[in-house]
C-alpha atoms as a PDB file:
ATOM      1  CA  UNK A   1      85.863 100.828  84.325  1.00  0.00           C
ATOM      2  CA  UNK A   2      89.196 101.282  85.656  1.00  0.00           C
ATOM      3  CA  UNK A   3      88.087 104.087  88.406  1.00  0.00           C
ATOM      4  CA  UNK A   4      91.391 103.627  90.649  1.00  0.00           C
ATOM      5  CA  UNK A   5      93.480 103.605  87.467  1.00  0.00           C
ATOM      6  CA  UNK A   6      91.979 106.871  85.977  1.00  0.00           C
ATOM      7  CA  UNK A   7      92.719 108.372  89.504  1.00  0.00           C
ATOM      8  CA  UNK A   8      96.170 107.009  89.792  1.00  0.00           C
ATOM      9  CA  UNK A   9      96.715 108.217  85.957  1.00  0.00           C
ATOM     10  CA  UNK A  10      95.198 111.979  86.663  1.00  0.00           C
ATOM     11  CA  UNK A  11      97.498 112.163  89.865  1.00  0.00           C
ATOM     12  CA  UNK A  12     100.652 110.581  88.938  1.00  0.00           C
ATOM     13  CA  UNK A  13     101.686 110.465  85.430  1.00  0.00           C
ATOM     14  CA  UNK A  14     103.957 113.220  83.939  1.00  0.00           C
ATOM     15  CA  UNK A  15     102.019 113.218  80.060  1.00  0.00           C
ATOM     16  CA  UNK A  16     100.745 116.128  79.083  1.00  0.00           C
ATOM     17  CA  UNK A  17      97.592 117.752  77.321  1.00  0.00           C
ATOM     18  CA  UNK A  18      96.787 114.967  74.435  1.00  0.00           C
ATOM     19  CA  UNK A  19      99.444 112.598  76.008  1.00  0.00           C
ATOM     20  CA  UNK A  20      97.616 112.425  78.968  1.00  0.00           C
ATOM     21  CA  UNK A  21      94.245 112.348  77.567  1.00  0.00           C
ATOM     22  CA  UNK A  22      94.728 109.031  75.310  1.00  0.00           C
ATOM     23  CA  UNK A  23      96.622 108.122  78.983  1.00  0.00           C
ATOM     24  CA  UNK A  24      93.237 108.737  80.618  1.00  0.00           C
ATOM     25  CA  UNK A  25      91.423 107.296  77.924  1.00  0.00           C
ATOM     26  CA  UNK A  26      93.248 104.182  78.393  1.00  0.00           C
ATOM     27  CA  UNK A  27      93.242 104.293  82.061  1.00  0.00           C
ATOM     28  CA  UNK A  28      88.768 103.935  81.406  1.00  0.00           C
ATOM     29  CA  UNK A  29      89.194 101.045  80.069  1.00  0.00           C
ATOM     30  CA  UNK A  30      91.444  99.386  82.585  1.00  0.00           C
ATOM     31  CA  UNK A  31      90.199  96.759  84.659  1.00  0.00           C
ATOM     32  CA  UNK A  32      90.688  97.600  88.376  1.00  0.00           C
ATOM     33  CA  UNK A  33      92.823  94.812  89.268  1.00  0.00           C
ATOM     34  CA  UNK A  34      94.931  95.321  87.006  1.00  0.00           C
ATOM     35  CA  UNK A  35      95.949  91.657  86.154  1.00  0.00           C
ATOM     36  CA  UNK A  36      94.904  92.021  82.492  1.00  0.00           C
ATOM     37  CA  UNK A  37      95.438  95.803  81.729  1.00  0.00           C
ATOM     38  CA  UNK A  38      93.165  97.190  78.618  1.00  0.00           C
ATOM     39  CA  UNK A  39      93.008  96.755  74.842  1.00  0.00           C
ATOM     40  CA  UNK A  40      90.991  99.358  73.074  1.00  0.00           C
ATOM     41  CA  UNK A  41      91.742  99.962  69.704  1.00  0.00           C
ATOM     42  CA  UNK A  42      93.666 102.874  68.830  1.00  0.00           C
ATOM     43  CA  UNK A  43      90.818 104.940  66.846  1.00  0.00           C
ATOM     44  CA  UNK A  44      88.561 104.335  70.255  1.00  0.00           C
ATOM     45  CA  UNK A  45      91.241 105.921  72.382  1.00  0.00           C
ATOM     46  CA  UNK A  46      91.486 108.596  69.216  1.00  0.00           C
ATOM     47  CA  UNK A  47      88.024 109.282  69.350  1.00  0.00           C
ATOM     48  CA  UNK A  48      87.877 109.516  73.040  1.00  0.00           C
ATOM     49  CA  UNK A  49      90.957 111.811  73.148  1.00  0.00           C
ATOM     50  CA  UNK A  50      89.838 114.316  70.842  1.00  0.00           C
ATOM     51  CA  UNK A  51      92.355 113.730  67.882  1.00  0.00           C
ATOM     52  CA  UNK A  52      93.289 111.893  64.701  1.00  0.00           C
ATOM     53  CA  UNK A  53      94.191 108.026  65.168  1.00  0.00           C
ATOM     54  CA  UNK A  54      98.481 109.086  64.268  1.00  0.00           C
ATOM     55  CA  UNK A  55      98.006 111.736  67.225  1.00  0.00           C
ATOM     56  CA  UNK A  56      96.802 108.582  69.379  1.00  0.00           C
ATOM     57  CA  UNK A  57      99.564 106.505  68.102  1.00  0.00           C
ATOM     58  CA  UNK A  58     102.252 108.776  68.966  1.00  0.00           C
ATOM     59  CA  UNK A  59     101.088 109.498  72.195  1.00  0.00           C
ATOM     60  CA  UNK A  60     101.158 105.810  72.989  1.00  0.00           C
ATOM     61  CA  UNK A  61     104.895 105.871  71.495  1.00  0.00           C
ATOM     62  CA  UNK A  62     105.627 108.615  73.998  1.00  0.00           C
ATOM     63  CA  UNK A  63     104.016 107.230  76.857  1.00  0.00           C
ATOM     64  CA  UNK A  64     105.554 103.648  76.400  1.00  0.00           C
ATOM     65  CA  UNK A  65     109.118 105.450  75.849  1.00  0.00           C
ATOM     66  CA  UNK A  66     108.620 107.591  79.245  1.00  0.00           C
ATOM     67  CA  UNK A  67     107.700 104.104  80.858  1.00  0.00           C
ATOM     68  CA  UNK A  68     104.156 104.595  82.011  1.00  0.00           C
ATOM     69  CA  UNK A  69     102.919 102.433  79.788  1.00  0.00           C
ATOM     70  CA  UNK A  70     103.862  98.906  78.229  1.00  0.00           C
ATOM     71  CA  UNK A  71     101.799  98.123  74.868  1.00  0.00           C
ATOM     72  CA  UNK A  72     102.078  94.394  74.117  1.00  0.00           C
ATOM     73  CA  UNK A  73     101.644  93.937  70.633  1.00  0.00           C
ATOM     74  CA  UNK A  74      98.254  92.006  69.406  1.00  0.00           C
ATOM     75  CA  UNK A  75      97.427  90.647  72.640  1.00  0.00           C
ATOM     76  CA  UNK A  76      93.877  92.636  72.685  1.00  0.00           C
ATOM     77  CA  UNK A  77      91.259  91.169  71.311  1.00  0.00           C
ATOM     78  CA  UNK A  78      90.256  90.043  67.688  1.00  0.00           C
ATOM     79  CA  UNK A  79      89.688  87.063  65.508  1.00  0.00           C
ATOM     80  CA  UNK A  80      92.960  86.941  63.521  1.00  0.00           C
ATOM     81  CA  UNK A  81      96.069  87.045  65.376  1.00  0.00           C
ATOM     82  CA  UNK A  82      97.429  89.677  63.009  1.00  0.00           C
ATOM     83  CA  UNK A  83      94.553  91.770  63.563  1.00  0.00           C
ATOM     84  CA  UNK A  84      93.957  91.648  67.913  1.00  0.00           C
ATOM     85  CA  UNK A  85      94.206  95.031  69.031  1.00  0.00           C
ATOM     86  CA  UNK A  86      97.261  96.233  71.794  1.00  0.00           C
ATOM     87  CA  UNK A  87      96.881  95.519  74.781  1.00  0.00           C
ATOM     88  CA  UNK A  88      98.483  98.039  77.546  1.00  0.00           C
ATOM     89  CA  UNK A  89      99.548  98.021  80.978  1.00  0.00           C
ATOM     90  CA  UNK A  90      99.801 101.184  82.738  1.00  0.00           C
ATOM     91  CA  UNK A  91     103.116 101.446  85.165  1.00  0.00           C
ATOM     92  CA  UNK A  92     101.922 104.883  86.489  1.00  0.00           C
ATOM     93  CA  UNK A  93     102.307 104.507  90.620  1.00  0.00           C
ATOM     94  CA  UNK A  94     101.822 105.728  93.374  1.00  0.00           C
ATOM     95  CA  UNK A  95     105.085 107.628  94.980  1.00  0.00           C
ATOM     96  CA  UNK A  96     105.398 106.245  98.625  1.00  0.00           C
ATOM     97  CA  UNK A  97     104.617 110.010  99.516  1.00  0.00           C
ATOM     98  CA  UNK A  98     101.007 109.018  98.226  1.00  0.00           C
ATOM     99  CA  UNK A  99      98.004 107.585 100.853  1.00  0.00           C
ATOM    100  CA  UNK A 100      96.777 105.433  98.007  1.00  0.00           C
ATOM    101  CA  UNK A 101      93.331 106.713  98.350  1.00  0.00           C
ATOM    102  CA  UNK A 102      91.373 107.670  95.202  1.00  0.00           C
ATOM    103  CA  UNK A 103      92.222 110.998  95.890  1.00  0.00           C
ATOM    104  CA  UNK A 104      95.919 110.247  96.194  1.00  0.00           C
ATOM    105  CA  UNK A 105      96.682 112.857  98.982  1.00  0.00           C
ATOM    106  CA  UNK A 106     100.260 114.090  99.626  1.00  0.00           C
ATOM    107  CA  UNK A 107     101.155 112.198 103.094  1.00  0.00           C
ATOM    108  CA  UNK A 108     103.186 114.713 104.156  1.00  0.00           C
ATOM    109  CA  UNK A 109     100.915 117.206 103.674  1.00  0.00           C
ATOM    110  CA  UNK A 110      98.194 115.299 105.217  1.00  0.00           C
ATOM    111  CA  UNK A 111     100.544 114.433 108.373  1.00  0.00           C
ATOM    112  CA  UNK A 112     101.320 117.651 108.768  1.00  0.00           C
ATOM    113  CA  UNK A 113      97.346 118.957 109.092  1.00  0.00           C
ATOM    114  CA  UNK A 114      96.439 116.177 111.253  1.00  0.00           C
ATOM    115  CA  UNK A 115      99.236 116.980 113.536  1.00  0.00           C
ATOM    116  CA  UNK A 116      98.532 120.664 113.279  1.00  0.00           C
ATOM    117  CA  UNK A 117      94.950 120.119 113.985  1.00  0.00           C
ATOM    118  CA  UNK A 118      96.071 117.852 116.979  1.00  0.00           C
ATOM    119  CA  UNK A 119      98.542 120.576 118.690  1.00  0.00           C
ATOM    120  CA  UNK A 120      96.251 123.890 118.020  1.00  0.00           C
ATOM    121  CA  UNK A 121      93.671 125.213 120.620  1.00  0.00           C
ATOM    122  CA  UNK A 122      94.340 122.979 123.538  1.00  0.00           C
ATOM    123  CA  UNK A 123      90.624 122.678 125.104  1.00  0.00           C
ATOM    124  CA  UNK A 124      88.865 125.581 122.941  1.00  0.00           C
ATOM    125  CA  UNK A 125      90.182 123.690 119.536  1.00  0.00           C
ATOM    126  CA  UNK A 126      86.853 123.624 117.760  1.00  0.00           C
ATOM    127  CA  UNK A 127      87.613 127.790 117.115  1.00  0.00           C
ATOM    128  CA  UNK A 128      90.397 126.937 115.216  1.00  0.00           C
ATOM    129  CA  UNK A 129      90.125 126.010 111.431  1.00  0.00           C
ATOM    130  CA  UNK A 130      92.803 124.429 109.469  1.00  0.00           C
ATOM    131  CA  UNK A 131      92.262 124.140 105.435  1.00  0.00           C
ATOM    132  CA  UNK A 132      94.330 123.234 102.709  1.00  0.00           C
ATOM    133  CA  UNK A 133      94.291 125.373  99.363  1.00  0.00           C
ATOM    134  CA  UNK A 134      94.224 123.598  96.134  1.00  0.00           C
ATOM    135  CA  UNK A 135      98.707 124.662  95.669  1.00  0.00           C
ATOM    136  CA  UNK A 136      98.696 122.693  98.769  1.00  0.00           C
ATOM    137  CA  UNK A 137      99.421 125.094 101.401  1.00  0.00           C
ATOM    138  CA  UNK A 138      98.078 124.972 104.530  1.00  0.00           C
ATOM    139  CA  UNK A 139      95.776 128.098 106.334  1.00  0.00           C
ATOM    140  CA  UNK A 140      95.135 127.946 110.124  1.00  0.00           C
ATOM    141  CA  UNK A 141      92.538 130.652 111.290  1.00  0.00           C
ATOM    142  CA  UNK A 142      90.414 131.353 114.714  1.00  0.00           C
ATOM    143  CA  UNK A 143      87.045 131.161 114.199  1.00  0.00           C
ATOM    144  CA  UNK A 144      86.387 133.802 116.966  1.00  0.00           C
END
């Protein structure tokens, strides 16, 4: 399972609602390297999406036409060459802003908590609690 993929994807990309779902879907399936990207057929990433196989299809059109993804025709698997599935690459990265962790913190934001955390409270520091809300601003409180 493509765990650093499906983080990257949920993160990063710019899709939206079913868009990003079949993007999600497809990030699953990615193997973590990614040297050889994924090939699930198109009713799988239906099915996993929630929607009809043309809703799948046309997310993958809009996806490959924003340039996060890059479906190479019939290179998947499958007996007859006609008949291989897609395989996809993913070309959603990180922004250099991004610590490249699984939870793809905002650097800035992080640098800027660390060095708040650093400069607050001189010796009697442990009163002082710095936190981080989920819009990303930062809350500094005494404990006292």
């Amino acid at each position: 399972m493509g765990f650093h993929a499906v983080s990257a994807v949920l993160a990063h990309s710019k899709a939206q609602s079913t868009t990003k779902l079949v993007l999600v879907a497809l990030a699953h399936y990615y193997d973590d390297d990614g040297k050889y990207g994924a090939w699930p057929s198109q009713a799988l990433l239906a099915r996993l999406a929630n929607c009809s196989e043309r809703t799948a299809r046309r997310a993958l059109k809009e996806l490959s036409d924003a340039g996060e993804v890059d479906v190479l025709l019939h290179q998947g698997v499958g007996h007859d060459p006609q008949r291989r599935t897609n395989r996809y690459r993913i070309l959603v990265d990180c922004p250099e802003t991004c610590d490249g962790s699984t939870q793809h913190r905002d650097l800035t934001l992080a640098a800027m908590r660390d060095r708040l955390t650093g400069q607050i409270g001189s010796a009697d520091r442990t009163n002082w609690v710095v936190s981080q809300d989920t819009g990303g601003r930062l809350t500094i409180k005494n404990n006292h």
